[in-house]
PDB file of N, CA and C in Angstrom:
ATOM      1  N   UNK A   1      87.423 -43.327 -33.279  1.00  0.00           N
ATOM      2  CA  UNK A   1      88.625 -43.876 -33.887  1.00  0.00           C
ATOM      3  C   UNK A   1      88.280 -44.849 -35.025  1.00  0.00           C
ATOM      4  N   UNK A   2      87.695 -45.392 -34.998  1.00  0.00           N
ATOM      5  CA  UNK A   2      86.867 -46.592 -36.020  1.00  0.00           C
ATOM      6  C   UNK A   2      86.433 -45.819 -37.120  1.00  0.00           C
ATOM      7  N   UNK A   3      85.907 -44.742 -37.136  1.00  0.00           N
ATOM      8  CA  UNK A   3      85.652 -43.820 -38.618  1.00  0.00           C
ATOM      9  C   UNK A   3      86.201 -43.565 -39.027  1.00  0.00           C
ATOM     10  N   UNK A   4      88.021 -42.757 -38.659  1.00  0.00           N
ATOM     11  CA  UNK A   4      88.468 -42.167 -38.866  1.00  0.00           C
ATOM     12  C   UNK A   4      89.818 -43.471 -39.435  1.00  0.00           C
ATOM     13  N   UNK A   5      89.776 -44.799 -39.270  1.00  0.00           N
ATOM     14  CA  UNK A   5      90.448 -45.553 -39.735  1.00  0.00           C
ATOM     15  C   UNK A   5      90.024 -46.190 -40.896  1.00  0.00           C
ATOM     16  N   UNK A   6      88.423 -46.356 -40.686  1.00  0.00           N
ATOM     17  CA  UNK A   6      87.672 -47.035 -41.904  1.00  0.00           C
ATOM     18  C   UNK A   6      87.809 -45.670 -42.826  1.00  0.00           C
ATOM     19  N   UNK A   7      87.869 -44.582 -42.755  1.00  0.00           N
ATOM     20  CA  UNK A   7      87.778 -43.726 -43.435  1.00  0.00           C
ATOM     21  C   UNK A   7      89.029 -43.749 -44.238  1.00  0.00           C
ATOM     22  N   UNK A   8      90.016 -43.886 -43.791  1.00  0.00           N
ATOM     23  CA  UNK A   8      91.266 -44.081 -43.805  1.00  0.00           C
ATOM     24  C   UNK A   8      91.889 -45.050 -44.800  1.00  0.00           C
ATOM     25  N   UNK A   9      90.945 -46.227 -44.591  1.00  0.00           N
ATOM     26  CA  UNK A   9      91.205 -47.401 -45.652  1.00  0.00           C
ATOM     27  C   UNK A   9      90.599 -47.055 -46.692  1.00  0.00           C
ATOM     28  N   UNK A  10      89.007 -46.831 -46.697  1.00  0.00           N
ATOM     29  CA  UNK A  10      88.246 -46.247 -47.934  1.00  0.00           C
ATOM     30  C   UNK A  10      88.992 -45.357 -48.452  1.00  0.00           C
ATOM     31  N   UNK A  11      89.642 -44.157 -48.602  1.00  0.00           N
ATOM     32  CA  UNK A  11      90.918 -43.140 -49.082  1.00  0.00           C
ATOM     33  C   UNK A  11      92.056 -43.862 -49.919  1.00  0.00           C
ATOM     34  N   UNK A  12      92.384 -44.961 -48.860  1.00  0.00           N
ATOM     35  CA  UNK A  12      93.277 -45.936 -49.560  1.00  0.00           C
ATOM     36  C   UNK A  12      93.058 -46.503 -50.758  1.00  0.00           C
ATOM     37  N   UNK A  13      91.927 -47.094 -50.519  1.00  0.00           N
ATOM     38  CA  UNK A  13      91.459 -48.049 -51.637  1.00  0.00           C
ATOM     39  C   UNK A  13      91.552 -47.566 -52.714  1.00  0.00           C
ATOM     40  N   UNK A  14      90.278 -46.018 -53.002  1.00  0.00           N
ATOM     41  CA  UNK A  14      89.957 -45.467 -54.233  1.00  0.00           C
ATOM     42  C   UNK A  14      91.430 -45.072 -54.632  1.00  0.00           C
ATOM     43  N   UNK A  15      92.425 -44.397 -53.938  1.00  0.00           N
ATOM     44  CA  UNK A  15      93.768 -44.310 -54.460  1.00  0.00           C
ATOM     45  C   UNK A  15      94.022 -45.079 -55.617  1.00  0.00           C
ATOM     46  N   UNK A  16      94.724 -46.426 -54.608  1.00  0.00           N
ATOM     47  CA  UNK A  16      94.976 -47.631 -55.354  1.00  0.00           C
ATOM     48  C   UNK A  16      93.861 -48.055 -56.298  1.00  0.00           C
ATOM     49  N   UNK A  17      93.112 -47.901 -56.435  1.00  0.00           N
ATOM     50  CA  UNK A  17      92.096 -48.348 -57.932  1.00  0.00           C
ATOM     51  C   UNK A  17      92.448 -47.287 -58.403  1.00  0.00           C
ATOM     52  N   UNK A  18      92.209 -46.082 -58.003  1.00  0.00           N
ATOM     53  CA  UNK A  18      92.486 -45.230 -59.279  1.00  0.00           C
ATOM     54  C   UNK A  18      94.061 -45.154 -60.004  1.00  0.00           C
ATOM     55  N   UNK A  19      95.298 -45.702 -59.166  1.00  0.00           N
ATOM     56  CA  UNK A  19      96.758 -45.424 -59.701  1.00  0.00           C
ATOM     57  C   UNK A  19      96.304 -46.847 -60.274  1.00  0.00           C
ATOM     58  N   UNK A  20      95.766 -48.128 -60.344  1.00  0.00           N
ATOM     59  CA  UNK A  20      95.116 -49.358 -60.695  1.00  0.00           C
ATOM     60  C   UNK A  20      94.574 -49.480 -62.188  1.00  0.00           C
ATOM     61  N   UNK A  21      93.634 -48.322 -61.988  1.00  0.00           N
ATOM     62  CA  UNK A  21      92.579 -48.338 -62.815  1.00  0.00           C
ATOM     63  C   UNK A  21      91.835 -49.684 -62.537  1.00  0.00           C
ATOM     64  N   UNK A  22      90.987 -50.126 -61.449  1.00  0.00           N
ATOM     65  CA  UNK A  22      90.330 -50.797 -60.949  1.00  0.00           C
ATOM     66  C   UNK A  22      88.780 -50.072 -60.474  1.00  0.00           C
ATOM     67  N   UNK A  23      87.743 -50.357 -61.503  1.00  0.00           N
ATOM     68  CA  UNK A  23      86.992 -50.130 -60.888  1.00  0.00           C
ATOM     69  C   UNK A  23      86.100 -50.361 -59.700  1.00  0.00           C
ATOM     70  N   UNK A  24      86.296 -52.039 -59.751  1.00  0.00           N
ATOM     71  CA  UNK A  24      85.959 -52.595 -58.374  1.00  0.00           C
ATOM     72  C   UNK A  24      86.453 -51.972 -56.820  1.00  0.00           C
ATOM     73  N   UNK A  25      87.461 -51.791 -57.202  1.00  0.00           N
ATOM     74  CA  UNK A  25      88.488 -51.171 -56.166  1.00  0.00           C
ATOM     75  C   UNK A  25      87.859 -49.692 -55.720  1.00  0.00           C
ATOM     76  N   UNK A  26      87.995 -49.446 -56.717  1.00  0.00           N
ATOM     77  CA  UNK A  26      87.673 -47.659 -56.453  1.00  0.00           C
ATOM     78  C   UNK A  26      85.797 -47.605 -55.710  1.00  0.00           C
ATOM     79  N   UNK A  27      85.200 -48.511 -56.215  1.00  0.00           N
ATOM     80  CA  UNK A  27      83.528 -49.042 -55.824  1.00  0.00           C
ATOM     81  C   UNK A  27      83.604 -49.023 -54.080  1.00  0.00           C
ATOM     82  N   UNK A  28      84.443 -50.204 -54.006  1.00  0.00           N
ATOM     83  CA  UNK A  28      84.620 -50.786 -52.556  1.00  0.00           C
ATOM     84  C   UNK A  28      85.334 -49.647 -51.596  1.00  0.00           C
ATOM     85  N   UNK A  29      86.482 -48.590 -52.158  1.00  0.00           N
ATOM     86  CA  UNK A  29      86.901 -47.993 -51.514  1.00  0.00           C
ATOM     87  C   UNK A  29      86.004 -46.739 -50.871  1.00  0.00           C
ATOM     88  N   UNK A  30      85.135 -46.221 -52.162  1.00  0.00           N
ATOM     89  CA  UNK A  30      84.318 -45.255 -51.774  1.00  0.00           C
ATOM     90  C   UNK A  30      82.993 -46.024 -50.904  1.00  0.00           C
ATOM     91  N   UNK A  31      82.696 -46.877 -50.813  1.00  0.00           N
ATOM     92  CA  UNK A  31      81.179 -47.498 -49.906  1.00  0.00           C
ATOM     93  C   UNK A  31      82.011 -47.635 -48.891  1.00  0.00           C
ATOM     94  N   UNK A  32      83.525 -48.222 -48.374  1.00  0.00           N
ATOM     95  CA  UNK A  32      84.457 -48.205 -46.998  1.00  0.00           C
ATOM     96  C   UNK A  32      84.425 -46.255 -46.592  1.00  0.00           C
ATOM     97  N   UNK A  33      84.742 -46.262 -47.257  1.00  0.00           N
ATOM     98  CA  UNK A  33      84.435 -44.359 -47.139  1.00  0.00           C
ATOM     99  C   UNK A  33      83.313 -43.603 -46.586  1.00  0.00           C
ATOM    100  N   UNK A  34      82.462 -44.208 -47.070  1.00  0.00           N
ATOM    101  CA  UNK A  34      80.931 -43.718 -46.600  1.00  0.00           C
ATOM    102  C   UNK A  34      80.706 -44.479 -45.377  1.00  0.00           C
ATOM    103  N   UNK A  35      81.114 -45.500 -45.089  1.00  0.00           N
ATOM    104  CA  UNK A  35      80.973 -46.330 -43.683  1.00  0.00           C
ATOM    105  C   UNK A  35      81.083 -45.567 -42.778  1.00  0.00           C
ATOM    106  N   UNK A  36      82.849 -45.158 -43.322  1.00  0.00           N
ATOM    107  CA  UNK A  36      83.423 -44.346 -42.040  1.00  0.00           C
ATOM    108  C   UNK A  36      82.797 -43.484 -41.769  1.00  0.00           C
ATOM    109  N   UNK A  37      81.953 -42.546 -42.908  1.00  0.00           N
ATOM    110  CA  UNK A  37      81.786 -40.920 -42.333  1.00  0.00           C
ATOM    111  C   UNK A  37      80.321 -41.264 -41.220  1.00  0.00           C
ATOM    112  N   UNK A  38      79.752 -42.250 -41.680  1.00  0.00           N
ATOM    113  CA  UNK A  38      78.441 -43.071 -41.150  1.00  0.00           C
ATOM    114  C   UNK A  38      78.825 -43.140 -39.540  1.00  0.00           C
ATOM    115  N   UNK A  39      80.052 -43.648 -39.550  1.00  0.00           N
ATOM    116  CA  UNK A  39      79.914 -44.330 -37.727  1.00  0.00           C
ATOM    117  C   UNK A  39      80.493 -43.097 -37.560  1.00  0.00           C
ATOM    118  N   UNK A  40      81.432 -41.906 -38.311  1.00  0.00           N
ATOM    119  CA  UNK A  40      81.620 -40.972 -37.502  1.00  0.00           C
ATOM    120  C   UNK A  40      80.360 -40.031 -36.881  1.00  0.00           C
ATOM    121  N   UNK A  41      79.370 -39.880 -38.145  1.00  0.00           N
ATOM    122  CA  UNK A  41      78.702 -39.646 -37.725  1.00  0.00           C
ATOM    123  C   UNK A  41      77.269 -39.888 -36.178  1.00  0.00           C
ATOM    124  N   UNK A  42      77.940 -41.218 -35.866  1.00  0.00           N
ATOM    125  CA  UNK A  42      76.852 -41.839 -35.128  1.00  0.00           C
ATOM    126  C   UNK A  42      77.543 -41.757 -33.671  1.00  0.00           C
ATOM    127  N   UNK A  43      79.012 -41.481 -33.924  1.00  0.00           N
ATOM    128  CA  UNK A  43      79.931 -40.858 -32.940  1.00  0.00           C
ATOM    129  C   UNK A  43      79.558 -39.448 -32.149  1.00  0.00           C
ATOM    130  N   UNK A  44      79.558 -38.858 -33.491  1.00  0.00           N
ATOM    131  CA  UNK A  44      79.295 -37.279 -32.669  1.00  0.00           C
ATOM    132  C   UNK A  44      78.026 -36.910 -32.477  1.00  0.00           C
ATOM    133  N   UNK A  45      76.823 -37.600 -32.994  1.00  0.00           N
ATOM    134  CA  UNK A  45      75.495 -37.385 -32.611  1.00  0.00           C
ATOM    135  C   UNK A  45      75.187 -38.457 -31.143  1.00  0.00           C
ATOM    136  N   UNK A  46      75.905 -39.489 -30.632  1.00  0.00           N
ATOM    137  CA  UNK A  46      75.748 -40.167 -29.723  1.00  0.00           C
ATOM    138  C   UNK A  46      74.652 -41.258 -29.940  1.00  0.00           C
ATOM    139  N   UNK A  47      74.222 -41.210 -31.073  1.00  0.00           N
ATOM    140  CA  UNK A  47      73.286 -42.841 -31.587  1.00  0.00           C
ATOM    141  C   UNK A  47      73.890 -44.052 -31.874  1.00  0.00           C
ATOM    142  N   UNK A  48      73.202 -44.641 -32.469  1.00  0.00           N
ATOM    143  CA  UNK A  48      74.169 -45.917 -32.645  1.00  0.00           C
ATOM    144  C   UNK A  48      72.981 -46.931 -32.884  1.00  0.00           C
ATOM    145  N   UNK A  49      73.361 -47.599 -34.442  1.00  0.00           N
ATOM    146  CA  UNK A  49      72.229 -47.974 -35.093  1.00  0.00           C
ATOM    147  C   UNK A  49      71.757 -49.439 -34.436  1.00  0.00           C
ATOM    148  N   UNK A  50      73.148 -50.201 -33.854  1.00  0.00           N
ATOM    149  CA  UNK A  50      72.882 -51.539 -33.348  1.00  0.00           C
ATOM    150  C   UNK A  50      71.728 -50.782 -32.244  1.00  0.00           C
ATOM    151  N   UNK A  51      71.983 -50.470 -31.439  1.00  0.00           N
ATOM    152  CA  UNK A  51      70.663 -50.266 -30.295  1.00  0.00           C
ATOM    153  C   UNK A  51      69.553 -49.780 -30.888  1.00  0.00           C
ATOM    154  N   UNK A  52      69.682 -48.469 -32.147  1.00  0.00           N
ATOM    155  CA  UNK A  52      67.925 -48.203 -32.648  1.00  0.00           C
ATOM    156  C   UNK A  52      67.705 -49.608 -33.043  1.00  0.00           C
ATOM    157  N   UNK A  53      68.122 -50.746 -33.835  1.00  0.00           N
ATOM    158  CA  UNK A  53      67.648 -52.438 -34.013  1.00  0.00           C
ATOM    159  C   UNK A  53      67.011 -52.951 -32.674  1.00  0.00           C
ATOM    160  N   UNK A  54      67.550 -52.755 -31.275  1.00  0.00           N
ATOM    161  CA  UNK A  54      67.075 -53.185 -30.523  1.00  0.00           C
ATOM    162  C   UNK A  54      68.411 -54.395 -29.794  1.00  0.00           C
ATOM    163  N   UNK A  55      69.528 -54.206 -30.495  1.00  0.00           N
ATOM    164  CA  UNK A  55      70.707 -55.434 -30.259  1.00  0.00           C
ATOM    165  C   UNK A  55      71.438 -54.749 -28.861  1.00  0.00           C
ATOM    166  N   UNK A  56      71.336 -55.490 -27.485  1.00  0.00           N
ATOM    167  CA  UNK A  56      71.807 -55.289 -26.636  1.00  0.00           C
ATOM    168  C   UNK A  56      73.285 -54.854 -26.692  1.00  0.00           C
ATOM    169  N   UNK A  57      73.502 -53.784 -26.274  1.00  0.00           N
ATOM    170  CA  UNK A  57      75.113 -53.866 -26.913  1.00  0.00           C
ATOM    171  C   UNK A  57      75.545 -52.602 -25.088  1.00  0.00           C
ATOM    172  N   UNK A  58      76.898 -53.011 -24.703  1.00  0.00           N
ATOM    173  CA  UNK A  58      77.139 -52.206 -23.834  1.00  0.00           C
ATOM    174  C   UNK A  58      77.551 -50.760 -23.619  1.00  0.00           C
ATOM    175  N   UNK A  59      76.837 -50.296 -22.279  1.00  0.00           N
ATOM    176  CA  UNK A  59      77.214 -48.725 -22.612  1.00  0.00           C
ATOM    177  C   UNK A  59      78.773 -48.102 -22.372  1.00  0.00           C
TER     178      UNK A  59
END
């Protein structure tokens, strides 16, 4: 659910910069974008980068 919302906002963003013409906007929206597809990805492979660090985190 967290990818698919961050994904969600990143979509948003570049929108609004682009109806904007904001490049900052459109920057930030696409790296929120890539987040999302990131943790989706870490979703459906079952990894998860805090634990490859070694950060105790619950199962």
């Amino acid at each position: 659910m967290t990818g698919i919302i961050t994904d969600a906002v990143g979509i948003g963003l570049v929108v609004a910069g682009l109806v904007s013409d904001t490049v900052a906007v459109i920057v930030v929206g696409t790296i929120t974008a890539g987040v999302g597809l990131f943790v989706i990805g870490e979703g459906v492979s079952g990894w998860c980068v805090l634990r490859a660090l070694g950060v105790k985190t619950p199962l």
